[in-house]
N, C-alpha and C. Protein backbone atom coordinates (compact mmCIF):
# COMPACT_ATOMS: atom_id res chain seq x y z
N UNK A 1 0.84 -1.19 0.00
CA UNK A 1 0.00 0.00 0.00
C UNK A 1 0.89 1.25 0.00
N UNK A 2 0.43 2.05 -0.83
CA UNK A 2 1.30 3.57 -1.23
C UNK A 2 1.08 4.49 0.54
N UNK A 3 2.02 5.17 0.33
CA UNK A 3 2.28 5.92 1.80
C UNK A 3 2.00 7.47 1.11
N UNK A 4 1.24 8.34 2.31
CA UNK A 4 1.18 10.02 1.93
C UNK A 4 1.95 10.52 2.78
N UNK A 5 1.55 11.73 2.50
CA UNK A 5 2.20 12.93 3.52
C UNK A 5 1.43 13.45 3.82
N UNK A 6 0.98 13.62 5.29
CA UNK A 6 -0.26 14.58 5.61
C UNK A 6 0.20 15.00 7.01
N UNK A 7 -0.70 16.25 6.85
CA UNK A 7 -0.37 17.39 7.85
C UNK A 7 -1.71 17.68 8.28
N UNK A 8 -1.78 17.64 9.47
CA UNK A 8 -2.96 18.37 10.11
C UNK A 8 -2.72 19.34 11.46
N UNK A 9 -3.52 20.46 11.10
CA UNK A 9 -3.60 21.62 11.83
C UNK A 9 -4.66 21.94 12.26
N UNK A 10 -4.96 22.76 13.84
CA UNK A 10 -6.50 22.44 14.55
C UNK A 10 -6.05 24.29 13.92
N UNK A 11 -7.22 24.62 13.54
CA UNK A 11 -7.44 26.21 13.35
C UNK A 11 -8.82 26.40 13.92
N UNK A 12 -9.09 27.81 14.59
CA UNK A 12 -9.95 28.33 14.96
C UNK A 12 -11.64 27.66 14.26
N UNK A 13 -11.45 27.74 13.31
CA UNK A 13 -12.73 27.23 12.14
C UNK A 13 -12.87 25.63 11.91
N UNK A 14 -12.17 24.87 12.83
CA UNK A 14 -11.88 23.74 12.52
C UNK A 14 -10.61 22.71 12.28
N UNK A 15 -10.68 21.61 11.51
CA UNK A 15 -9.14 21.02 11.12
C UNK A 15 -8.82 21.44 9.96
N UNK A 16 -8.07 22.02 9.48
CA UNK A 16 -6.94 22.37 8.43
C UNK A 16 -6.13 20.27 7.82
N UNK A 17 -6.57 19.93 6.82
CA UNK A 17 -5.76 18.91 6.45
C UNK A 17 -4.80 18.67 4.99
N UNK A 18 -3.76 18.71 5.21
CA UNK A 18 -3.06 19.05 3.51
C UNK A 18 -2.80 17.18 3.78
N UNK A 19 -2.99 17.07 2.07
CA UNK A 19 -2.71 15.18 2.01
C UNK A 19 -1.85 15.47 0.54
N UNK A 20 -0.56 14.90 0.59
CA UNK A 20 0.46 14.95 -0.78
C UNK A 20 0.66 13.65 -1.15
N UNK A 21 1.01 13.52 -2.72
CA UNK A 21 2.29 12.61 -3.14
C UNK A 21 3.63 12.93 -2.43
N UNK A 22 4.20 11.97 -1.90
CA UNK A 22 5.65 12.46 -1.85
C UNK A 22 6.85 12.48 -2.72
N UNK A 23 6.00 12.47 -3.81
CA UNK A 23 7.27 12.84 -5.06
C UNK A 23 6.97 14.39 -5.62
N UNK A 24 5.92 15.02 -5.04
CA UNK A 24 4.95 16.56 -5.50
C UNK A 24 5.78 17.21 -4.19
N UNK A 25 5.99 16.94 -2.99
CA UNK A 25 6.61 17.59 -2.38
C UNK A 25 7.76 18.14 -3.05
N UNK A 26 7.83 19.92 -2.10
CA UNK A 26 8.76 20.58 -3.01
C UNK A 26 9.03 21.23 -4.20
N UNK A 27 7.96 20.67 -4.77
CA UNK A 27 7.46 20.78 -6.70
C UNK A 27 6.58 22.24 -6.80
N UNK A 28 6.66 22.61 -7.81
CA UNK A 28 5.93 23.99 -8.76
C UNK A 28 5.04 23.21 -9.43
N UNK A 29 4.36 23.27 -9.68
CA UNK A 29 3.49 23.53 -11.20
C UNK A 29 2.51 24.20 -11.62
N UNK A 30 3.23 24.54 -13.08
CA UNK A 30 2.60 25.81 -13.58
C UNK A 30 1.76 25.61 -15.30
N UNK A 31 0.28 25.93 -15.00
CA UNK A 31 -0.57 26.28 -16.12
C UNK A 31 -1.31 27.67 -16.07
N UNK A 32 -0.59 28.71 -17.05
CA UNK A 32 -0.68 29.72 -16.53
C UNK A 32 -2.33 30.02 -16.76
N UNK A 33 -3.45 30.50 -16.24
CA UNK A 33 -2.40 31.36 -15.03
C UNK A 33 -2.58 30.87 -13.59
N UNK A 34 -2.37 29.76 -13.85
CA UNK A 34 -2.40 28.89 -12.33
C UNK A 34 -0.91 28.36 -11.59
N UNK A 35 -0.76 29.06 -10.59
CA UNK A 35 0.59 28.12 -10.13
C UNK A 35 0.45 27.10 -8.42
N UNK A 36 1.13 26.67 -8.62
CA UNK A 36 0.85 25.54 -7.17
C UNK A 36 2.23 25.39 -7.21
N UNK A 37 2.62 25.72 -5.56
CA UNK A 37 3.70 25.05 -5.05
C UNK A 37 3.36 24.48 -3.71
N UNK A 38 3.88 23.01 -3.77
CA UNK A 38 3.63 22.41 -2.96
C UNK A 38 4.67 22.09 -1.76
N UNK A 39 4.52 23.24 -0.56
CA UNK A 39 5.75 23.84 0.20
C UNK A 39 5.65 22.45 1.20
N UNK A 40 7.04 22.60 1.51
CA UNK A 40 7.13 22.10 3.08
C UNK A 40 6.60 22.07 3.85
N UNK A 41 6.32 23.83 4.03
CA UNK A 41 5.40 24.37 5.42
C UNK A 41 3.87 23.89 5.20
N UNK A 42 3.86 23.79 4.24
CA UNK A 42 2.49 23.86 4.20
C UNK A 42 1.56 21.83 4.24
N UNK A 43 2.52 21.82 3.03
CA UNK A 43 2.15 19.89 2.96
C UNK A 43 2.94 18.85 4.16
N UNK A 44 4.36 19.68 4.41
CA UNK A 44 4.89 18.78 5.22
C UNK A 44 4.58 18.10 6.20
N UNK A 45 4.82 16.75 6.14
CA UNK A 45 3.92 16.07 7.44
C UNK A 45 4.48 14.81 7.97
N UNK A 46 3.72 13.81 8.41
CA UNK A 46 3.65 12.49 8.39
C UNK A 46 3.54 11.77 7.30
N UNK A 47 4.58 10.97 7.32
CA UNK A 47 4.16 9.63 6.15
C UNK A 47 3.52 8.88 7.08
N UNK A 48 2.08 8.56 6.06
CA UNK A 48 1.68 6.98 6.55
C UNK A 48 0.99 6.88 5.41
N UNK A 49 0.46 5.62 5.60
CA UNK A 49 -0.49 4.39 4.99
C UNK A 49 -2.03 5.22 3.91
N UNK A 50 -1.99 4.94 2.90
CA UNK A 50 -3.50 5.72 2.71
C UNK A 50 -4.78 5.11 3.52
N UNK A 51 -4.59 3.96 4.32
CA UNK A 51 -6.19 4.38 5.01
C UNK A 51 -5.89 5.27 6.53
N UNK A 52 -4.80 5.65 6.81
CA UNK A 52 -4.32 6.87 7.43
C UNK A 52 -4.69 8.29 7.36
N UNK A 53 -4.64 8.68 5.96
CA UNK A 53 -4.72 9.44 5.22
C UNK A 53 -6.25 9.71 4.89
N UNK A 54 -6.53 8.50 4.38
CA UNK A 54 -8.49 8.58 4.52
C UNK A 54 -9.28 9.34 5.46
N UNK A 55 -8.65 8.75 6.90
CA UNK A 55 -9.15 8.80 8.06
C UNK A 55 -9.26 10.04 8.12
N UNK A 56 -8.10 11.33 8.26
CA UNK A 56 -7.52 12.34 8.27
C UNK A 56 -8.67 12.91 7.54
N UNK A 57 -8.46 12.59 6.46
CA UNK A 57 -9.55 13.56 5.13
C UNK A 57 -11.14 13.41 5.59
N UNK A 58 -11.54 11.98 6.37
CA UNK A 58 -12.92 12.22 6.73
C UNK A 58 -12.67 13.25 7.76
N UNK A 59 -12.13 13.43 8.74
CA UNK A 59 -11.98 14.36 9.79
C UNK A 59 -12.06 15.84 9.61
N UNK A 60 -11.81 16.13 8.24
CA UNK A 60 -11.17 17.43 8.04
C UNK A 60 -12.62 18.76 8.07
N UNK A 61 -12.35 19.49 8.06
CA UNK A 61 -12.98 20.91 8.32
C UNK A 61 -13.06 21.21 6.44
N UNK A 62 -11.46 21.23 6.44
CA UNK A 62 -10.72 21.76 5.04
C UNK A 62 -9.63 21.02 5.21
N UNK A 63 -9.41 20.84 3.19
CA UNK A 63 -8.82 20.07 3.13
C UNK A 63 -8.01 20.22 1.60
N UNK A 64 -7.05 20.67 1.27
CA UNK A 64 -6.02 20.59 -0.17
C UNK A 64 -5.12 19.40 0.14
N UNK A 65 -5.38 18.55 -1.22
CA UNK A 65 -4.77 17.18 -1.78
C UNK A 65 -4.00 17.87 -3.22
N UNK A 66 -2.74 17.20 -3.55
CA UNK A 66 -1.89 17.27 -4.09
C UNK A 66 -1.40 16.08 -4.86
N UNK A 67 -1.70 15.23 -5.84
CA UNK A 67 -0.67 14.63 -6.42
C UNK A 67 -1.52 13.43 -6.65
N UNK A 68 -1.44 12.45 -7.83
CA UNK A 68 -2.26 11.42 -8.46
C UNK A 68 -2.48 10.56 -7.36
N UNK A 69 -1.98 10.08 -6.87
CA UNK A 69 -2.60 8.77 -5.63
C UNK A 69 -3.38 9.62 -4.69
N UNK A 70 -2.69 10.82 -3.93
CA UNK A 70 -3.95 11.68 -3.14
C UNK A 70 -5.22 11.66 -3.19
N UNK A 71 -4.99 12.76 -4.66
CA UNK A 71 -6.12 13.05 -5.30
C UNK A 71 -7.27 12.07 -5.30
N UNK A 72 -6.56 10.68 -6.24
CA UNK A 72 -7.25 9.38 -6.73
C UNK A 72 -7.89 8.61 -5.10
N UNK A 73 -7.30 8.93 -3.84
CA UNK A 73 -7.71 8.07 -2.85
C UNK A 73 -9.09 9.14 -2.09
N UNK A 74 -8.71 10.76 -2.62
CA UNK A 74 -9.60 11.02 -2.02
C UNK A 74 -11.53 11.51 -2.87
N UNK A 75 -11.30 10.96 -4.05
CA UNK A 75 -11.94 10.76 -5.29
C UNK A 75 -12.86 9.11 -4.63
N UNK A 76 -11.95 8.21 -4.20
CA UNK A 76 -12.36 6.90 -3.89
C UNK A 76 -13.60 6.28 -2.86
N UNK A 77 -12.97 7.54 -1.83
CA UNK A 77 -13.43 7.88 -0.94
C UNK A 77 -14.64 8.51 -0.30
N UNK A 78 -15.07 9.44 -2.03
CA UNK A 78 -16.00 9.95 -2.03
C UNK A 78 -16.01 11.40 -1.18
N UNK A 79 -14.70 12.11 -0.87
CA UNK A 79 -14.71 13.29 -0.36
C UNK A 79 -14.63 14.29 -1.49
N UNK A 80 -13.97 13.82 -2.86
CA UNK A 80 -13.77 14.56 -3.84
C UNK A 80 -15.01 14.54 -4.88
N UNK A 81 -15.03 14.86 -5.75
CA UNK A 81 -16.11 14.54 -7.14
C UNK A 81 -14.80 14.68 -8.16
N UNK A 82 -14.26 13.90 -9.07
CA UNK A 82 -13.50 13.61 -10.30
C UNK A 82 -13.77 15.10 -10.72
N UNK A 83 -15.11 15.36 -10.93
CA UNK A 83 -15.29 16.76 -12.25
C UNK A 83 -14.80 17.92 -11.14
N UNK A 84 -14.48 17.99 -9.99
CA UNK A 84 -13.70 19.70 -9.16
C UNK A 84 -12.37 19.27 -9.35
N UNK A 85 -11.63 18.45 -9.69
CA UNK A 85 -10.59 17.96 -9.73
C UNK A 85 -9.93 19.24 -10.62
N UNK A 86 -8.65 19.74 -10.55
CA UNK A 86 -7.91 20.22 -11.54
C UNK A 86 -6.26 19.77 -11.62
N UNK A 87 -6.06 19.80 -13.40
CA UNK A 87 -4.99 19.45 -13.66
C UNK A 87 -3.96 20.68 -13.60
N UNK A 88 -3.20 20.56 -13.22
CA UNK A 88 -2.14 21.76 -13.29
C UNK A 88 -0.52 21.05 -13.70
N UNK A 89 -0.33 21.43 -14.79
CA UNK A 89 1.28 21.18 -15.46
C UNK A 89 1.20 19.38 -15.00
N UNK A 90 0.13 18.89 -15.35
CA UNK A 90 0.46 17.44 -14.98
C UNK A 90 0.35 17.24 -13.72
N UNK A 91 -0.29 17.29 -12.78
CA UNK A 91 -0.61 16.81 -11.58
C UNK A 91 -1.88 17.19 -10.67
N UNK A 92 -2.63 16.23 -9.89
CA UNK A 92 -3.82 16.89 -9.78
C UNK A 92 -3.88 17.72 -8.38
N UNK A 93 -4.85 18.18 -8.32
CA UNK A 93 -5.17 19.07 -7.23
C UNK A 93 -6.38 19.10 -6.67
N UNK A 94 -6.83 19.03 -5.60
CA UNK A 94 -8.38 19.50 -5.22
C UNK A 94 -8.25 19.94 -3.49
N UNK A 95 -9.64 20.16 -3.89
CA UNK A 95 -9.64 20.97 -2.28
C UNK A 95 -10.92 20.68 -1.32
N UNK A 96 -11.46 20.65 -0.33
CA UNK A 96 -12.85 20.34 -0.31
C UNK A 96 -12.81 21.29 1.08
N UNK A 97 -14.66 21.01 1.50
CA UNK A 97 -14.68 22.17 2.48
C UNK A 97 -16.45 21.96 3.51
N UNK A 98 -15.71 21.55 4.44
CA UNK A 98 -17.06 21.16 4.85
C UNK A 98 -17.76 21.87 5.84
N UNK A 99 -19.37 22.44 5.19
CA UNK A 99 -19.92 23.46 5.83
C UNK A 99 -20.82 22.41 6.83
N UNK A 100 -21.14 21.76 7.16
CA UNK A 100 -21.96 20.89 8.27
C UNK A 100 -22.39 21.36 8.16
């Protein structure tokens, strides 16, 4: 089973959850006029397991995913919809946001 990188942060409004590829860590990509960099500070986290990572993403408040297995686990999962998905310079991206 593929391993992520996820970061979670308690913010005022809730959980803050970033979920990466760890080969997107570190990485730019650019379709102009869109750019994504996928920082340290921001994605850096824990490696673990994607039903780790699942768990995390049901939990979340908010939530930016980064990178084809992410993306694809949180698509699986049913937190994403395929069609909010965006491609940027080859890699995907999404975000979700839960108003309860």
């Amino acid at each position: 089973m593929a391993e992520l990188i996820v970061n979670e942060r308690r913010t005022p409004k809730g959980l803050l959850v970033s979920v990466c590829d760890p080969d997107v860590l570190s990485e730019t990509f650019e379709d102009d006029p869109v750019s994504l960099t996928v920082t340290e500070d921001f994605y850096g986290g824990e490696t673990v397991p994607e039903d780790d990572a699942a768990d995390s993403l049901a939990r979340a408040t908010v939530a930016n995913i980064v990178g084809t297995r992410s993306v694809g686990l949180a698509i699986e999962h049913g937190f994403v919809d395929e069609g909010n998905v965006l491609d940027v310079d080859g890699t995907r991206h999404a975000q979700t946001l839960y108003l309860g």
